[in-house]
PDB file of N, CA and C in Angstrom:
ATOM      1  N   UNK A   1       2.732  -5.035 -18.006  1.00  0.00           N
ATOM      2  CA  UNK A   1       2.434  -5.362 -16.626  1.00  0.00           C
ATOM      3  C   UNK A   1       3.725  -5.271 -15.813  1.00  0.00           C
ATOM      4  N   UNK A   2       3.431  -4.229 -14.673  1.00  0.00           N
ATOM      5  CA  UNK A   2       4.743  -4.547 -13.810  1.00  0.00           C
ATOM      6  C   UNK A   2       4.575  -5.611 -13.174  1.00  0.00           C
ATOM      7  N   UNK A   3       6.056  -5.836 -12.181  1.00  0.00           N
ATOM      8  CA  UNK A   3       6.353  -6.872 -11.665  1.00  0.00           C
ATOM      9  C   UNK A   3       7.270  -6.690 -10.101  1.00  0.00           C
ATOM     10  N   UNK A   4       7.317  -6.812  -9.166  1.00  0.00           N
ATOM     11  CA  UNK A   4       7.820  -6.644  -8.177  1.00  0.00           C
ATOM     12  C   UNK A   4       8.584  -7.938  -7.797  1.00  0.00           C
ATOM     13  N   UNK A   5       9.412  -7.966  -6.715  1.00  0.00           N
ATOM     14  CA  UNK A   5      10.079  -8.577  -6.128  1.00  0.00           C
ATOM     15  C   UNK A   5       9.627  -9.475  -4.513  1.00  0.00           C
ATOM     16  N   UNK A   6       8.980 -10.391  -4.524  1.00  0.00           N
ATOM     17  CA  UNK A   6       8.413 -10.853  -3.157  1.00  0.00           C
ATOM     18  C   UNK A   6       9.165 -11.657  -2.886  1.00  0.00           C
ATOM     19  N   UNK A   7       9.972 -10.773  -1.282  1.00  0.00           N
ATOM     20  CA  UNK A   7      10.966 -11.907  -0.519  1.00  0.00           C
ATOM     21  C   UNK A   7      10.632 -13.141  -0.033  1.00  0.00           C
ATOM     22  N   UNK A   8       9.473 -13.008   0.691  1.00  0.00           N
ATOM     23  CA  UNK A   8       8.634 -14.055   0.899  1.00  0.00           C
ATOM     24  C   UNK A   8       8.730 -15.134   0.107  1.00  0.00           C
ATOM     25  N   UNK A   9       7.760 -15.168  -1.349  1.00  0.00           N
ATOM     26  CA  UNK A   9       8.345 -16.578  -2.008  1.00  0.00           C
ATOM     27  C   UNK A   9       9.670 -16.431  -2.953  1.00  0.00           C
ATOM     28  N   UNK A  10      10.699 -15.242  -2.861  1.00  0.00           N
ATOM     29  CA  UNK A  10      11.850 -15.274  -3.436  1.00  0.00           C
ATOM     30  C   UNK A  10      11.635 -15.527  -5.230  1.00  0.00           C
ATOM     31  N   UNK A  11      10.870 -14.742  -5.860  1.00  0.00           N
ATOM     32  CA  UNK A  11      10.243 -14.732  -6.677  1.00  0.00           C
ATOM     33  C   UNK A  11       9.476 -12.949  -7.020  1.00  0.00           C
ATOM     34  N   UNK A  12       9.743 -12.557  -8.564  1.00  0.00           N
ATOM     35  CA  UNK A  12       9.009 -12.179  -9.390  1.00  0.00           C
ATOM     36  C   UNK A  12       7.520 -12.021  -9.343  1.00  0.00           C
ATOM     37  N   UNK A  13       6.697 -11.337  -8.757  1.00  0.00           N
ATOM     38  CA  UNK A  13       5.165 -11.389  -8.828  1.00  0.00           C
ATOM     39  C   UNK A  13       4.567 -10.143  -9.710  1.00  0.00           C
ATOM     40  N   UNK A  14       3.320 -10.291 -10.321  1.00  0.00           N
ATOM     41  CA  UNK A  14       2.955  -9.065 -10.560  1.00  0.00           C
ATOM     42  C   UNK A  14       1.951  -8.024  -9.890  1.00  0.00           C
ATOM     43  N   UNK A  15       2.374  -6.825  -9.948  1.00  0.00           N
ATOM     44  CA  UNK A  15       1.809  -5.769  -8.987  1.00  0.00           C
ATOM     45  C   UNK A  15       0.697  -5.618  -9.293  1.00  0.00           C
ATOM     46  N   UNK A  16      -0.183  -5.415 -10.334  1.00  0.00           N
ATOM     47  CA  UNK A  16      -1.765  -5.526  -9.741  1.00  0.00           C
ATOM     48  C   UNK A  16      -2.551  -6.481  -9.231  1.00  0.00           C
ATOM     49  N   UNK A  17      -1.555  -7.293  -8.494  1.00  0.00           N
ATOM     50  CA  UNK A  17      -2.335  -8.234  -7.803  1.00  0.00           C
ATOM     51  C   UNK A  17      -2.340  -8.496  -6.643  1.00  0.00           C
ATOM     52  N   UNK A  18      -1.601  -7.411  -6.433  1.00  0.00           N
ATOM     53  CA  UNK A  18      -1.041  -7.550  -4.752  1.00  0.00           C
ATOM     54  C   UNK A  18      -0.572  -8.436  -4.307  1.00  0.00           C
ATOM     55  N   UNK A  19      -0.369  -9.005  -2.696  1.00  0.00           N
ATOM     56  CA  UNK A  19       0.186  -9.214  -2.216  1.00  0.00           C
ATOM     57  C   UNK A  19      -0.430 -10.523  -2.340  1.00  0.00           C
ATOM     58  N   UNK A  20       0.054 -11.768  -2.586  1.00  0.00           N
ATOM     59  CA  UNK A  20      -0.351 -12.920  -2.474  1.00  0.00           C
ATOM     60  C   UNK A  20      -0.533 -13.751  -1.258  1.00  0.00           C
ATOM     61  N   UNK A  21       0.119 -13.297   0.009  1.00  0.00           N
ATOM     62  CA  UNK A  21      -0.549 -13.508   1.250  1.00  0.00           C
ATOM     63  C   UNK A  21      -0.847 -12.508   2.044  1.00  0.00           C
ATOM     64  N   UNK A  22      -1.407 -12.181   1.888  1.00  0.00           N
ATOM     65  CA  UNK A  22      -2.470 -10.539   2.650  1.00  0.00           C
ATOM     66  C   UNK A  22      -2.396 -10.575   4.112  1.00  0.00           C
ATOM     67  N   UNK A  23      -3.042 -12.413   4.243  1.00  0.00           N
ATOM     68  CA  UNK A  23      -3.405 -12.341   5.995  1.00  0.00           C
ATOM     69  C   UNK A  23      -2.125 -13.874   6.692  1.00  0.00           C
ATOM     70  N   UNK A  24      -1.235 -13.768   5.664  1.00  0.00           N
ATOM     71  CA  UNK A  24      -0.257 -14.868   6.279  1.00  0.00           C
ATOM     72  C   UNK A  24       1.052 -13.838   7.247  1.00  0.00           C
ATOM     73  N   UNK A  25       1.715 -14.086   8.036  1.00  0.00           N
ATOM     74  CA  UNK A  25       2.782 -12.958   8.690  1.00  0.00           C
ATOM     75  C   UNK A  25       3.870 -13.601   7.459  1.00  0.00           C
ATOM     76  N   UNK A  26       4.704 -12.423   7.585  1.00  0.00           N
ATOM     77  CA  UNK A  26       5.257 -12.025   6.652  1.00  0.00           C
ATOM     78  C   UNK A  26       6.591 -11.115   7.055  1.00  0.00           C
ATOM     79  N   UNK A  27       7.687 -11.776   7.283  1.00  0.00           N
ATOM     80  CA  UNK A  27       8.946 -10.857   8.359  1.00  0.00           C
ATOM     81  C   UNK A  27       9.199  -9.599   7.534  1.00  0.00           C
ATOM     82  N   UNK A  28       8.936  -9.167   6.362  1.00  0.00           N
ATOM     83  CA  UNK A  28       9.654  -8.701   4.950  1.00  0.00           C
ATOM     84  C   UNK A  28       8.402  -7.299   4.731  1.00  0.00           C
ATOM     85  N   UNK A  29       7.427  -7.593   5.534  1.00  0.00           N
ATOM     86  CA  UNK A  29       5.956  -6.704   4.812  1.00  0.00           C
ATOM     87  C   UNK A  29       6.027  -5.408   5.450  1.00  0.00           C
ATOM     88  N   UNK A  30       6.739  -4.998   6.730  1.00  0.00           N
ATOM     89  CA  UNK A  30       7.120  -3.868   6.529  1.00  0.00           C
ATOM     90  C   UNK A  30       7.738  -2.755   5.541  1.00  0.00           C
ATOM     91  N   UNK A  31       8.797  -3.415   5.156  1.00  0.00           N
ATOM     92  CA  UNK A  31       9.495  -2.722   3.801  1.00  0.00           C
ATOM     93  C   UNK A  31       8.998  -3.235   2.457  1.00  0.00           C
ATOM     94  N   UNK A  32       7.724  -3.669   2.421  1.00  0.00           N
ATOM     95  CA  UNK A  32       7.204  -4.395   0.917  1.00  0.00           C
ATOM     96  C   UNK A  32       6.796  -3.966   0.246  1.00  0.00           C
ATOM     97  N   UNK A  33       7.164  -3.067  -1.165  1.00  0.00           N
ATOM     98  CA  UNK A  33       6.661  -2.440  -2.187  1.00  0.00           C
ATOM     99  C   UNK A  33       5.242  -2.989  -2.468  1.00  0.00           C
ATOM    100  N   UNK A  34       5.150  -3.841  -2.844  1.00  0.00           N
ATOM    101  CA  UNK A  34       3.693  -5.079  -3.287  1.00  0.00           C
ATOM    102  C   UNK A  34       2.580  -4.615  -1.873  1.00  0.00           C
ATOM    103  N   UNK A  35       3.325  -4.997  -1.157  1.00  0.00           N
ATOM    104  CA  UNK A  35       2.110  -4.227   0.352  1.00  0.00           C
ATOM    105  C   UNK A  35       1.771  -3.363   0.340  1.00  0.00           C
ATOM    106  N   UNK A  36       3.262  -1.785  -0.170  1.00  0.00           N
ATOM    107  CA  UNK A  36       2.604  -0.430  -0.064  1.00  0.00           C
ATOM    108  C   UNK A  36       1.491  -0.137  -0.978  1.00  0.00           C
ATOM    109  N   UNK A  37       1.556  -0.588  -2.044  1.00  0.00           N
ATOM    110  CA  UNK A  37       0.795  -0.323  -3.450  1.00  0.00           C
ATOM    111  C   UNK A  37      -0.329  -1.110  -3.474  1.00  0.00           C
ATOM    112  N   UNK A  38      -0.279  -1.979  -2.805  1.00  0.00           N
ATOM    113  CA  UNK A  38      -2.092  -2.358  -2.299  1.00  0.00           C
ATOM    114  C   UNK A  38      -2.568  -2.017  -1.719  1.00  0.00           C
ATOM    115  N   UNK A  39      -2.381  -1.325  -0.421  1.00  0.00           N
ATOM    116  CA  UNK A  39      -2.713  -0.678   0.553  1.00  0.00           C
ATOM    117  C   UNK A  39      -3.469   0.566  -0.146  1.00  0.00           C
ATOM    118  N   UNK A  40      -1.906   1.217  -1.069  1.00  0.00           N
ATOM    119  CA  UNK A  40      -2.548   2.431  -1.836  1.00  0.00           C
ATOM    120  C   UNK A  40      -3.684   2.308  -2.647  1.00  0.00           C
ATOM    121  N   UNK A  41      -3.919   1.619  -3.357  1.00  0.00           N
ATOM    122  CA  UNK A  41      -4.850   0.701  -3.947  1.00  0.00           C
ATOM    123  C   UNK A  41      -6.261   0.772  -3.366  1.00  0.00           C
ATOM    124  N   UNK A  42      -6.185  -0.006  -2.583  1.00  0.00           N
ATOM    125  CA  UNK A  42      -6.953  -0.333  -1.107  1.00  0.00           C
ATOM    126  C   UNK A  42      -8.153   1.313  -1.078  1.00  0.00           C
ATOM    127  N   UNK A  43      -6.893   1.607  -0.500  1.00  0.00           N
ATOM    128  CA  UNK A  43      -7.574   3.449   0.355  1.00  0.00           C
ATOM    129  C   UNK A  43      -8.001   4.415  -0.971  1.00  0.00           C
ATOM    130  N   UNK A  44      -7.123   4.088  -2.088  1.00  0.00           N
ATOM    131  CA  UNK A  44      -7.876   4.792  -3.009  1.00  0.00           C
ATOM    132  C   UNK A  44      -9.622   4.426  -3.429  1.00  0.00           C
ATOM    133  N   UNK A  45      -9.833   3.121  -3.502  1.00  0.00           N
ATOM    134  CA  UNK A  45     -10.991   2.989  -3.645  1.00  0.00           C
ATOM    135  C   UNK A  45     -12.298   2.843  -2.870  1.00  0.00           C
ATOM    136  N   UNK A  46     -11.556   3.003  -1.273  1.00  0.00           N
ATOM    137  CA  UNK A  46     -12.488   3.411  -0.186  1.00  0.00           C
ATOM    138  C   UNK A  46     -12.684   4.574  -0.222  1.00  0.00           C
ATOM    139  N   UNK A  47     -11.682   5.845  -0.064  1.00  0.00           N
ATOM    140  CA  UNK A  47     -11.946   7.214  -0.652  1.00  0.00           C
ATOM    141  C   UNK A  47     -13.007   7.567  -1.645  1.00  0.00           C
ATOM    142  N   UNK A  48     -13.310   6.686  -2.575  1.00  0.00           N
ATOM    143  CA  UNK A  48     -13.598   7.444  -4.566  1.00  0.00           C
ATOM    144  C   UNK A  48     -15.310   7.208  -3.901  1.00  0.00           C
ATOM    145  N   UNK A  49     -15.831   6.483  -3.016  1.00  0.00           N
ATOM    146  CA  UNK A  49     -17.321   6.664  -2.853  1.00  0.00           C
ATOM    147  C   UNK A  49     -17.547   7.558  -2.012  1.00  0.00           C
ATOM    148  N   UNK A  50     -16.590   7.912  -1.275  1.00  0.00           N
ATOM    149  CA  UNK A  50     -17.101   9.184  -0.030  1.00  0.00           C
ATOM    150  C   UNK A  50     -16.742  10.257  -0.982  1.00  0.00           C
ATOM    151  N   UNK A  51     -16.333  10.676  -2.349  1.00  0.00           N
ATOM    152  CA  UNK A  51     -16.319  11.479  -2.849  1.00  0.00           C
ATOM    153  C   UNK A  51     -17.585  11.784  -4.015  1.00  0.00           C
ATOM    154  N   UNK A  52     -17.847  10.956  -4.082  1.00  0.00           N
ATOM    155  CA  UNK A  52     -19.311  10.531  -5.112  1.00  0.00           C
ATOM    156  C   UNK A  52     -19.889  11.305  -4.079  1.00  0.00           C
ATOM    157  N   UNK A  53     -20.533  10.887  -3.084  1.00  0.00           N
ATOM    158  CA  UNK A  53     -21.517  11.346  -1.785  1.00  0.00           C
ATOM    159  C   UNK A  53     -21.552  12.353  -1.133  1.00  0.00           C
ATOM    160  N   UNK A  54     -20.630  13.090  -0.947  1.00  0.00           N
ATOM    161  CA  UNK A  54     -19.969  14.478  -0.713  1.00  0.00           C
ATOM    162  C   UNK A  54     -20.920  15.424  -1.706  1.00  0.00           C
ATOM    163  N   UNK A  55     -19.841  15.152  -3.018  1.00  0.00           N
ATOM    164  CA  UNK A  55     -21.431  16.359  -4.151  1.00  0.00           C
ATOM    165  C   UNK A  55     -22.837  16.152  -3.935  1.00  0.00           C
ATOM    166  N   UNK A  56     -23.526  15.327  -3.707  1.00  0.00           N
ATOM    167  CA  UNK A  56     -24.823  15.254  -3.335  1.00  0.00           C
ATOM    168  C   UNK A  56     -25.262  16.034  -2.486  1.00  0.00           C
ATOM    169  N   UNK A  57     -24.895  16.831  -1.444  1.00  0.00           N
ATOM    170  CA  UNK A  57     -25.349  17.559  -0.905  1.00  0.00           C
ATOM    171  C   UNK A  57     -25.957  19.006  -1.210  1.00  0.00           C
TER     172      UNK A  57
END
């Protein structure tokens, strides 16, 4: 399991779990690895059903 760096609680977290405050502000979440990779996360699995639905035609 990886592990990232969250400035926020100045602490070690692990990355498949994202971001542990999603909807708290956050001065640091611009440049936040843990943010980008949920996000990526995120959009990958909104994508994977419009691709299911697509071949159906």
């Amino acid at each position: 399991m990886d592990s990232g760096y969250c400035q926020k609680d100045a602490k070690e977290v692990p990355l498949d779990r994202g971001c542990r405050h999603p909807k708290d502000y956050c001065q640091f979440r611009q440049a936040c690895m843990i943010h980008f990779l949920q996000k990526e996360r995120e959009q990958k699995l909104r994508d994977r059903p419009n691709e299911d639905t697509s071949d159906q035609r």
